[in-house]
Protein backbone atom coordinates (compact mmCIF):
# COMPACT_ATOMS: atom_id res chain seq x y z
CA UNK A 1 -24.75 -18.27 -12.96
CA UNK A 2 -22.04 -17.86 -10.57
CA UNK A 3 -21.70 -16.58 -6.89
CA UNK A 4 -20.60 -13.32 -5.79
CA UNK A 5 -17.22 -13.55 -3.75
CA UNK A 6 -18.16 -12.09 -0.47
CA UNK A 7 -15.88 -9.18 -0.23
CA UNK A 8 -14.10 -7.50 3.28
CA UNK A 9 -12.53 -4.50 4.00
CA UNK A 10 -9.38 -3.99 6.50
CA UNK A 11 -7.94 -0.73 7.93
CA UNK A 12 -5.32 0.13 9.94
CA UNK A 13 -3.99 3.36 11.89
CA UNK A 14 -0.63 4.43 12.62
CA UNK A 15 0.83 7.41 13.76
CA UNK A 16 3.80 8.14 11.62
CA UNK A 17 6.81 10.98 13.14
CA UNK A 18 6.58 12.77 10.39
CA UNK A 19 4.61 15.84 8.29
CA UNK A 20 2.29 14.39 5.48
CA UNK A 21 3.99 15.65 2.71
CA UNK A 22 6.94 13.53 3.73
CA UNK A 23 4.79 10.12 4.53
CA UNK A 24 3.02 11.07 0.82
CA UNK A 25 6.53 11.52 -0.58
CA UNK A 26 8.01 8.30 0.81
CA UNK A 27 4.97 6.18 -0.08
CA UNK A 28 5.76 6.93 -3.39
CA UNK A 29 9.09 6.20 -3.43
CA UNK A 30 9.96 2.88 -4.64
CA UNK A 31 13.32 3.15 -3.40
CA UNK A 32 12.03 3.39 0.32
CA UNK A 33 11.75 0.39 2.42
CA UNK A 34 8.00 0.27 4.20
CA UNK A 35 6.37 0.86 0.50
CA UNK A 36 4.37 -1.81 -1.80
CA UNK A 37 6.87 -1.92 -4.12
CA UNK A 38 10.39 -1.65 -2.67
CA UNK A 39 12.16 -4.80 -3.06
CA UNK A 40 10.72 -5.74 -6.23
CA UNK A 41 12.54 -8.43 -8.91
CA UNK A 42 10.67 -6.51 -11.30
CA UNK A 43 8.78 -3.04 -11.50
CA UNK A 44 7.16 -0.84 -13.60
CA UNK A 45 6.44 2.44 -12.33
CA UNK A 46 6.48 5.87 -12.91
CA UNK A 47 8.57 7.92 -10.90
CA UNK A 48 6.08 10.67 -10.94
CA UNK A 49 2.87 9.18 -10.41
CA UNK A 50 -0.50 10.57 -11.76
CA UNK A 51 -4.04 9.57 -12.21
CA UNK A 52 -4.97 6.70 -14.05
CA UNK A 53 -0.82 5.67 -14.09
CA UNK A 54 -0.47 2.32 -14.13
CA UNK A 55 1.93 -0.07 -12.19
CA UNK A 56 2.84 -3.33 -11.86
CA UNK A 57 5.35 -5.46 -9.43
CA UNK A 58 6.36 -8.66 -8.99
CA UNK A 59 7.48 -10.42 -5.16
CA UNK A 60 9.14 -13.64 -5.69
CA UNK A 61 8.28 -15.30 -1.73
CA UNK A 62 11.23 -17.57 -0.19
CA UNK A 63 9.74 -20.83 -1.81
CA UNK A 64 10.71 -19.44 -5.17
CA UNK A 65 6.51 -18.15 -6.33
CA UNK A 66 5.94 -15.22 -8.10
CA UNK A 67 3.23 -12.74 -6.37
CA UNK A 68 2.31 -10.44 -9.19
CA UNK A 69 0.64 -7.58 -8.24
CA UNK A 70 -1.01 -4.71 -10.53
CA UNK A 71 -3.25 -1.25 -10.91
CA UNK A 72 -3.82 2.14 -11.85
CA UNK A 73 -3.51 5.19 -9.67
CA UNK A 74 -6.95 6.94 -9.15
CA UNK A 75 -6.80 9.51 -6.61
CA UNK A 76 -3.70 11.49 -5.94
CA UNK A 77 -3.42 14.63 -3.41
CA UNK A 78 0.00 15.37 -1.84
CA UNK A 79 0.25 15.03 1.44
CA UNK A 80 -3.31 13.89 1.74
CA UNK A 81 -4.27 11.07 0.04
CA UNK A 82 -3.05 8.29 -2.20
CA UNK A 83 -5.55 6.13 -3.98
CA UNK A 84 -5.37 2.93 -6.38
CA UNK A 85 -6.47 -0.17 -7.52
CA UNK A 86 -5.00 -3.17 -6.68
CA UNK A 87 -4.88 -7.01 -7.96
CA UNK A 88 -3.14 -9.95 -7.32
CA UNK A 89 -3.13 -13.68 -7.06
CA UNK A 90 -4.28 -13.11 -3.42
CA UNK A 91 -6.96 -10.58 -4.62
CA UNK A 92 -8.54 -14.07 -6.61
CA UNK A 93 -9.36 -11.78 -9.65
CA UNK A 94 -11.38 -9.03 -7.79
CA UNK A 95 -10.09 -5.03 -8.29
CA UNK A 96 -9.33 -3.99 -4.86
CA UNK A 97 -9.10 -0.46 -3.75
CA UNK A 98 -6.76 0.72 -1.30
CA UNK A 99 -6.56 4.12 0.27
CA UNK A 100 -4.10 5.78 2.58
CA UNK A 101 -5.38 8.70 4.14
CA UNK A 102 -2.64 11.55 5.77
CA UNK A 103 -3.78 13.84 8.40
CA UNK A 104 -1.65 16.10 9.99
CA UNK A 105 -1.71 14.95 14.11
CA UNK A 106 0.73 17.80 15.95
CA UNK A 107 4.13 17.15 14.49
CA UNK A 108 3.29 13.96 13.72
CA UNK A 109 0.89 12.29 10.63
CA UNK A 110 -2.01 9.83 11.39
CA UNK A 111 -2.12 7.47 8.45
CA UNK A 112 -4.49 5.83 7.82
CA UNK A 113 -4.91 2.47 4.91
CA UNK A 114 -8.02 0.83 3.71
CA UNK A 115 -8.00 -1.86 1.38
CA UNK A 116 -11.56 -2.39 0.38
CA UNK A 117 -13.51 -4.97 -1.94
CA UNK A 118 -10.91 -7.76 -0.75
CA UNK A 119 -12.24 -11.78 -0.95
CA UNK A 120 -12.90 -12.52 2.36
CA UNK A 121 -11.03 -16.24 3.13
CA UNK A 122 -7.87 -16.40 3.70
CA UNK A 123 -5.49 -15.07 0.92
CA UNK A 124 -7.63 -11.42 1.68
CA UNK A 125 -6.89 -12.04 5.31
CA UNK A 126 -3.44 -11.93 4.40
CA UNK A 127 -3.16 -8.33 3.30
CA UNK A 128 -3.73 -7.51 6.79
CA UNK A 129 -0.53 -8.58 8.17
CA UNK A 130 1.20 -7.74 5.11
CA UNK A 131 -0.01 -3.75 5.35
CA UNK A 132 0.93 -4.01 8.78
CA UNK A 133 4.32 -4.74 8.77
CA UNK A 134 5.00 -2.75 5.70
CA UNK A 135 3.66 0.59 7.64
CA UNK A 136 5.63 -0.97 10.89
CA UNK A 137 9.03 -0.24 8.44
CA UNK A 138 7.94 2.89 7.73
CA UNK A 139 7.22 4.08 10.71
CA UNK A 140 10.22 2.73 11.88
CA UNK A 141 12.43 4.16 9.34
CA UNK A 142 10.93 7.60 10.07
CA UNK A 143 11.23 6.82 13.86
CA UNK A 144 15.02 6.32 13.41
CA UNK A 145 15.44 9.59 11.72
CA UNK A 146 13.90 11.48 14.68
CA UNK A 147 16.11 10.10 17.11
CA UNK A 148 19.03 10.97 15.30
C-alpha cells in the first residue's frame, strides 16, 4: 500500500495593463516572454490551442538538467479563462491543474493563476516563485507598452 502525497495549492493575483483578450492572447503565445513556454530548447505546441491539445516543453536550467514539462489543454474561453494539466519532474508524478482566471478590472485585467493538486515539499514550493516571476515579465512587458 502506498501513501498519498499530500497535495497544496498556490495562487497568485496580479493586475495586468491590459484588456483580457490581450493577456488570453499573449498567454498563448509561445513567442511572448512572461509565458510557460517561451524560451524553450524544445516545444511542441499548437499554435491554435483547443481542448484536450496536448503540449509538451523542455527548460534546460544553467547546470545543464533538463526540466520536462507536459499536458493537455482542458478549459479554454478567450479572454476569460485558460485551463490545463500540468506535469513535471517537480510535479513528482502527480497531474497538476493550473488555472488562470481574466477579469476585466477598469482598463486594466486582474489575473488570476492557481496551480492546484501540487506535492507539497519543496520542488511544489517552487512553482510559486517560478509563476511569479513569469507573470512579473508579463506584466512588465505589457507595462512597457503603456508607457510608450
Amino acid at each position: 500500500m502506498t501513501a498519498k502525497t499530500k497535495t497544496m495549492d498556490i495562487t497568485l493575483n496580479r493586475t495586468i495593463p491590459a484588456s483580457p483578450a490581450e493577456v488570453y492572447d499573449a498567454w498563448l503565445d509561445t513567442d511572448n516572454p512572461g509565458t510557460p513556454w517561451h524560451g524553450s530548447s524544445k516545444l511542441i505546441f499548437d499554435p491554435k490551442p483547443k481542448v484536450d491539445g496536448m503540449f509538451y516543453f523542455n527548460k534546460v536550467s544553467k547546470e545543464g538538467e533538463n526540466w520536462a514539462h507536459f499536458g493537455r489543454f482542458t478549459d479554454l474561453e478567450r479572454g476569460a479563462k485558460i485551463q490545463y494539466t500540468w506535469m513535471s519532474t517537480f510535479t513528482r508524478g502527480l497531474e497538476s491543474i493550473v488555472t488562470v482566471e481574466l477579469q476585466k478590472k477598469g482598463d486594466d485585467t486582474l489575473l488570476q493563476l492557481r496551480h492546484a493538486n501540487l506535492p507539497d515539499d519543496d520542488f511544489g514550493r517552487l512553482h510559486d516563485g517560478g509563476w511569479n516571476q513569469l507573470v512579473g515579465v508579463l506584466a512588465e512587458r505589457f507595462q512597457a507598452r503603456k508607457n510608450r
